[in-house]
N, C-alpha and C. Protein backbone atom coordinates (compact mmCIF):
# COMPACT_ATOMS: atom_id res chain seq x y z
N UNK A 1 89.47 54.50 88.47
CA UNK A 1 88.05 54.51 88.69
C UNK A 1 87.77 53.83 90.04
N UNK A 2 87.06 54.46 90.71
CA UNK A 2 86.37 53.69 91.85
C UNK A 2 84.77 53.41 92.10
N UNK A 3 84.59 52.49 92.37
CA UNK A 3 82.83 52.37 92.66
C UNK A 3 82.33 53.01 91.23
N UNK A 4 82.79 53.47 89.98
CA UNK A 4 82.27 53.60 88.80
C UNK A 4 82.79 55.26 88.66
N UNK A 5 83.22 55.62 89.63
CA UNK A 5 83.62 57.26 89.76
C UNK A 5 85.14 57.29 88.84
N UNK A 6 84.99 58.55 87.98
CA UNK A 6 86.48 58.55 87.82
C UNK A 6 87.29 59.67 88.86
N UNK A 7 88.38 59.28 89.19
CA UNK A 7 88.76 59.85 90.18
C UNK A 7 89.89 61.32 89.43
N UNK A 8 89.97 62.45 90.30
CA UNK A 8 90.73 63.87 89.71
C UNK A 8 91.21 64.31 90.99
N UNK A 9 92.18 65.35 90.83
CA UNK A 9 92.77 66.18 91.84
C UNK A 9 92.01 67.37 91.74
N UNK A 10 91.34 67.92 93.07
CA UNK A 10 90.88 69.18 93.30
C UNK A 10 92.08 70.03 92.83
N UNK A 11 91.15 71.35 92.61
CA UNK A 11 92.18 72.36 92.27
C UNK A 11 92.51 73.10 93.84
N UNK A 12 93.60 73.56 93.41
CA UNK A 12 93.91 74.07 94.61
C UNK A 12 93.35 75.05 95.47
N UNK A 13 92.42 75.23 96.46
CA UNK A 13 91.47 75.91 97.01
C UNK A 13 91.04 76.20 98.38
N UNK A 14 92.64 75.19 98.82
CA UNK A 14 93.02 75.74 100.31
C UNK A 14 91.79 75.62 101.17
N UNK A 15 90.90 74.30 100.68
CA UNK A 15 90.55 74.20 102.00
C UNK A 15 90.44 72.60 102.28
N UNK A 16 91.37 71.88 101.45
CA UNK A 16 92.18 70.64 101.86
C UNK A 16 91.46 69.37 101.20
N UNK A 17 90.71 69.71 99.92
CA UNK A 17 89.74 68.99 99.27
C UNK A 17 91.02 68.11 98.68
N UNK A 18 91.05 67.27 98.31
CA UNK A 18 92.16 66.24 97.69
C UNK A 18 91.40 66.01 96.58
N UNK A 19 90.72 65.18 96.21
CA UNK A 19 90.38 64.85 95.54
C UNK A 19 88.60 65.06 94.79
N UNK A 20 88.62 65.02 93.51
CA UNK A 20 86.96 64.88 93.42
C UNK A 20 86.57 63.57 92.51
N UNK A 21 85.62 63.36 93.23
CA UNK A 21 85.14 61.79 92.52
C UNK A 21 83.70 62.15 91.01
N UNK A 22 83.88 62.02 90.45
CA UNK A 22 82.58 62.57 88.88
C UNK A 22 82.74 61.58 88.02
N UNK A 23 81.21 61.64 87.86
CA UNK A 23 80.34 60.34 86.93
C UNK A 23 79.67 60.65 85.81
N UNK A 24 79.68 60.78 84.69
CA UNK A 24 79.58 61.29 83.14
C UNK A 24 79.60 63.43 83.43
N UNK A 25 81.01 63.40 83.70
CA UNK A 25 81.69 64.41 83.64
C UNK A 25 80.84 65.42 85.04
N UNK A 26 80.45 64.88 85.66
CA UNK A 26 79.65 65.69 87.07
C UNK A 26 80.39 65.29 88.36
N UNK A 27 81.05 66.40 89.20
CA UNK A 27 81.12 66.46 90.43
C UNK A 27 80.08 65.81 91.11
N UNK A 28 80.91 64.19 91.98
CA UNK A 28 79.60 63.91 92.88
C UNK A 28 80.10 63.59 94.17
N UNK A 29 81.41 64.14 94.66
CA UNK A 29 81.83 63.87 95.67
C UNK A 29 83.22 64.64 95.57
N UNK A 30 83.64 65.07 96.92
CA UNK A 30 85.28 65.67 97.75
C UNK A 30 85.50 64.95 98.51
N UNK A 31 86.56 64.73 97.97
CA UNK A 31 87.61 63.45 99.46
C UNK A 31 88.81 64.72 99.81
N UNK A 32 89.05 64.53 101.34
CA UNK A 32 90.41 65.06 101.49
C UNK A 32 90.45 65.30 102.92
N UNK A 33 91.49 65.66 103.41
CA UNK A 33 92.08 65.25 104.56
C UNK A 33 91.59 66.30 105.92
N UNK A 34 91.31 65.64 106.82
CA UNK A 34 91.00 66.52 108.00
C UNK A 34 92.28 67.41 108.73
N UNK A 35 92.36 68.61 108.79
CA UNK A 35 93.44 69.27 109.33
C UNK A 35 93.86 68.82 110.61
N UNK A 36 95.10 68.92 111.01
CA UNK A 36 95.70 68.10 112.32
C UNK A 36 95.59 68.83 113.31
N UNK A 37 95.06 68.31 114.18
CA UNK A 37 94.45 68.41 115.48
C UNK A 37 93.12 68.83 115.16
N UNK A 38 92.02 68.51 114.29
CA UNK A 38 90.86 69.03 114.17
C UNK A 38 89.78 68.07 115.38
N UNK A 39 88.87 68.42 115.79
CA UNK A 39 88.27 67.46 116.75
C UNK A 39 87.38 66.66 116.23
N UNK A 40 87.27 66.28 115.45
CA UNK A 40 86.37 65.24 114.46
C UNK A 40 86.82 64.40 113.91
N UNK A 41 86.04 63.24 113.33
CA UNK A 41 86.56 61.70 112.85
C UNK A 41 86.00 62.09 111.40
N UNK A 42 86.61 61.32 110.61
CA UNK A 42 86.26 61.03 109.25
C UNK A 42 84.81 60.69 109.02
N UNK A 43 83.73 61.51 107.72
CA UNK A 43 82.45 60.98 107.66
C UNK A 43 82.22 61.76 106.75
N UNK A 44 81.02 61.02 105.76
CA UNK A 44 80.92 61.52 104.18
C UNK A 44 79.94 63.17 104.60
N UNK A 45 79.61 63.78 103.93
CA UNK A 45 78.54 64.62 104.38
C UNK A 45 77.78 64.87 102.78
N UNK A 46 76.59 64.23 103.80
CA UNK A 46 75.63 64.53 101.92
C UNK A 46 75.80 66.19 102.07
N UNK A 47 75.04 66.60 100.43
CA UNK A 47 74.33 67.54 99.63
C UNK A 47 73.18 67.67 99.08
N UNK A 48 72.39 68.70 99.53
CA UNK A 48 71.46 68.71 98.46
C UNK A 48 71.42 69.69 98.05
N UNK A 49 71.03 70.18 97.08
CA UNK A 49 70.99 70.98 95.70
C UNK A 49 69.99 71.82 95.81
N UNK A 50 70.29 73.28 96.19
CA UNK A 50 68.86 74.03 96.11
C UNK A 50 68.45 75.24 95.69
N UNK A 51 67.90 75.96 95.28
CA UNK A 51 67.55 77.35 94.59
C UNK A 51 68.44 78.19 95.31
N UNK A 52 68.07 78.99 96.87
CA UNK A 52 68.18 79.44 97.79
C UNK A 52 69.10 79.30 98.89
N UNK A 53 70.02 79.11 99.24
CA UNK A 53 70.60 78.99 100.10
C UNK A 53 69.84 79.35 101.61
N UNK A 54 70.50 80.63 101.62
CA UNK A 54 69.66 81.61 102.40
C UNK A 54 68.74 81.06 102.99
N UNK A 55 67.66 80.54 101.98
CA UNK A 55 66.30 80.61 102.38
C UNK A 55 65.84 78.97 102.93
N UNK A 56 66.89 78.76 102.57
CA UNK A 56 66.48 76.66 102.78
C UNK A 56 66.81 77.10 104.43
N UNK A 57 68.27 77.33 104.73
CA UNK A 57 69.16 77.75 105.89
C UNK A 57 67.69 78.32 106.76
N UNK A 58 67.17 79.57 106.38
CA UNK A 58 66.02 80.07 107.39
C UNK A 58 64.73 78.95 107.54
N UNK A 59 64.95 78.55 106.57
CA UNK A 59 63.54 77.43 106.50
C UNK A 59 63.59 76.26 107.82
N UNK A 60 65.24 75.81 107.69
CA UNK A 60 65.79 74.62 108.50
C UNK A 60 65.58 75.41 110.43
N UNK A 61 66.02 76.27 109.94
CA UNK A 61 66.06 77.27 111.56
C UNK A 61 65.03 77.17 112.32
N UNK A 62 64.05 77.40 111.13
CA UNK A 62 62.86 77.50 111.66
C UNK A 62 61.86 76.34 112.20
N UNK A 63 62.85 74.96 111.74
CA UNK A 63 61.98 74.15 112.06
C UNK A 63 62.94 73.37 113.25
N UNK A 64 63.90 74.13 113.72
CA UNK A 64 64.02 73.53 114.76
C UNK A 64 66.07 72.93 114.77
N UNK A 65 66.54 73.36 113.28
CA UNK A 65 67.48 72.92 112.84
C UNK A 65 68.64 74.20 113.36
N UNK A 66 70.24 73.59 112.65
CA UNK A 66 71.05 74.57 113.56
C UNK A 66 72.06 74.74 112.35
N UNK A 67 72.60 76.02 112.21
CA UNK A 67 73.43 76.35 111.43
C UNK A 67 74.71 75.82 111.71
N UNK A 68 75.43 74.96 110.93
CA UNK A 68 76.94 74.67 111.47
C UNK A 68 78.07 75.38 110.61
N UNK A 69 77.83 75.76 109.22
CA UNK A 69 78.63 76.71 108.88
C UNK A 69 77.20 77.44 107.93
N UNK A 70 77.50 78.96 108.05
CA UNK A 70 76.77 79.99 107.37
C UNK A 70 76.92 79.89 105.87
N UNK A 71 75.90 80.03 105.29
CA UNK A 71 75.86 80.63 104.18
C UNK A 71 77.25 81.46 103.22
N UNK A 72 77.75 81.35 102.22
CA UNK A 72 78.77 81.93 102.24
C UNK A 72 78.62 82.34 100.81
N UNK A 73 78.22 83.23 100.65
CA UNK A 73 77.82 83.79 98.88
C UNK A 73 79.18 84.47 98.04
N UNK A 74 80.56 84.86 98.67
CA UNK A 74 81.48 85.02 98.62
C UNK A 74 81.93 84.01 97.35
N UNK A 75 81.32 82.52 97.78
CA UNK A 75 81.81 81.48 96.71
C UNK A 75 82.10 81.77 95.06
N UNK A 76 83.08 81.32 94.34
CA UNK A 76 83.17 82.19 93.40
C UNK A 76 81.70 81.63 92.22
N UNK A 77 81.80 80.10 92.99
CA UNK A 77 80.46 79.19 91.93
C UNK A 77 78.68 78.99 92.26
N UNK A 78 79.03 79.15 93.58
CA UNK A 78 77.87 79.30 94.33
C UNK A 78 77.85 79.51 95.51
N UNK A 79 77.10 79.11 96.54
CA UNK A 79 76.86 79.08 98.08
C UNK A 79 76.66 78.00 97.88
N UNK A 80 77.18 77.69 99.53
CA UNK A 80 76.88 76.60 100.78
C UNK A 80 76.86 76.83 102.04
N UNK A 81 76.00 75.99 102.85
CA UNK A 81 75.75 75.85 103.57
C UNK A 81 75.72 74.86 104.80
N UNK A 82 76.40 74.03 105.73
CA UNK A 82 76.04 73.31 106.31
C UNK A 82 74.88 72.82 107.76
N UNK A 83 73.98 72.32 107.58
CA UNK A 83 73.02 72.00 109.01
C UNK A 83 73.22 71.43 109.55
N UNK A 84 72.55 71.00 110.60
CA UNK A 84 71.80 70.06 111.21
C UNK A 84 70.38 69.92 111.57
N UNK A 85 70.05 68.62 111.56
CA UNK A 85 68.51 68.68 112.06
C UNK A 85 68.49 68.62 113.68
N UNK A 86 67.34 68.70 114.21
CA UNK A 86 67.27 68.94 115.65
C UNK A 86 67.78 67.87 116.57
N UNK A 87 68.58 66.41 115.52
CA UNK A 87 68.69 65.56 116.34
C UNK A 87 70.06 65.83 116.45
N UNK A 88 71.02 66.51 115.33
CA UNK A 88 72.41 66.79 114.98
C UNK A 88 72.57 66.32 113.71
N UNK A 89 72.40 65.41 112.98
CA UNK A 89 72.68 65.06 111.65
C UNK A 89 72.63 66.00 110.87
N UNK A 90 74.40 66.10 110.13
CA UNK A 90 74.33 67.33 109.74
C UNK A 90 73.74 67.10 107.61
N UNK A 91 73.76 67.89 106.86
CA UNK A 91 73.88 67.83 105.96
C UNK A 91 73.79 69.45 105.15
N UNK A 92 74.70 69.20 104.04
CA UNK A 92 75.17 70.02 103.49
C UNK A 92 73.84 70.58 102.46
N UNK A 93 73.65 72.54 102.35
CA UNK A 93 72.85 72.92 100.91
C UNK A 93 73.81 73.14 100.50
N UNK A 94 73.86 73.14 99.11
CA UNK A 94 74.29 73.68 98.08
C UNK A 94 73.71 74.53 97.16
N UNK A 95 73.68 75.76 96.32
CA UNK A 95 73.84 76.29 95.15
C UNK A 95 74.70 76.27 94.01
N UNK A 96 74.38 75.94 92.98
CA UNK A 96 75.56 75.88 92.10
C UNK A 96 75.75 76.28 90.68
N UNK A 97 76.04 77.34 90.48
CA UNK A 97 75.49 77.96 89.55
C UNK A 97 76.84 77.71 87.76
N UNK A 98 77.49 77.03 88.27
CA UNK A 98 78.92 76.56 87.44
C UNK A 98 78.60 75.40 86.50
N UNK A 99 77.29 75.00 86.53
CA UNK A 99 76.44 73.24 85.42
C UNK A 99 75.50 73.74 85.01
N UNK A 100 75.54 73.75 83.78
CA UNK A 100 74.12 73.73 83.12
C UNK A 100 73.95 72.88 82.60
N UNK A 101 73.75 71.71 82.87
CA UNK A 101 73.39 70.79 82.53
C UNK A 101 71.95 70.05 83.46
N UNK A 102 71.56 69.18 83.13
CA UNK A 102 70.20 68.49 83.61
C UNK A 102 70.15 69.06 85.27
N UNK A 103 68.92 69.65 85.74
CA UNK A 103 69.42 69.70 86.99
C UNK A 103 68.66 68.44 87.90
N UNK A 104 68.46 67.42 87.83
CA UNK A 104 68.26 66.44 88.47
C UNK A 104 69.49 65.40 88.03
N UNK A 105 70.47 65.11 87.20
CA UNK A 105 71.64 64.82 87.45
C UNK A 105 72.42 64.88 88.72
């Protein structure tokens, strides 16, 4: 357990997630390793949780924000998305259609 998280091994999904951190049985975090020679430093990246992908993504565009990875509906559980706002701070949407459980959890 860490910080109250119990800690698990991602499944294997090839895109270098190590680990997932979940708190009364909920995904609330991916730890795992940056590929070698990638040009970036280590840093958490929030989520937020949203109907639309798509439409948050056009919403953010529109106000001035920048796509850093597209939309990807391919996902087998949902879409994501990563931004930024106009200053660069990026943060992650999500869809997730794999919990039915509380959705403010």
């Amino acid at each position: 357990m860490l910080f109250g998280y119990d800690i698990s091994d991602a499944e294997d999904t090839g895109d270098g997630l190590g680990f997932i951190l979940s708190k009364g049985g909920i995904a609330r975090a991916g730890v795992g390793r940056l590929p070698m020679g990638y040009d970036s430093y280590p840093t958490w990246l929030g989520y937020i949780r949203v109907e639309d992908v798509a439409a948050s993504v056009a919403e953010a565009v529109a106000l001035g924000g920048e796509v850093l990875l597209g939309p990807d509906p391919a996902m087998a559980d949902g879409n994501l998305a990563v931004i930024s706002d106009p200053m660069g701070a990026p943060i992650a949407l999500i869809h997730w259609t794999f919990y039915d459980g509380e959705a403010g959890r």
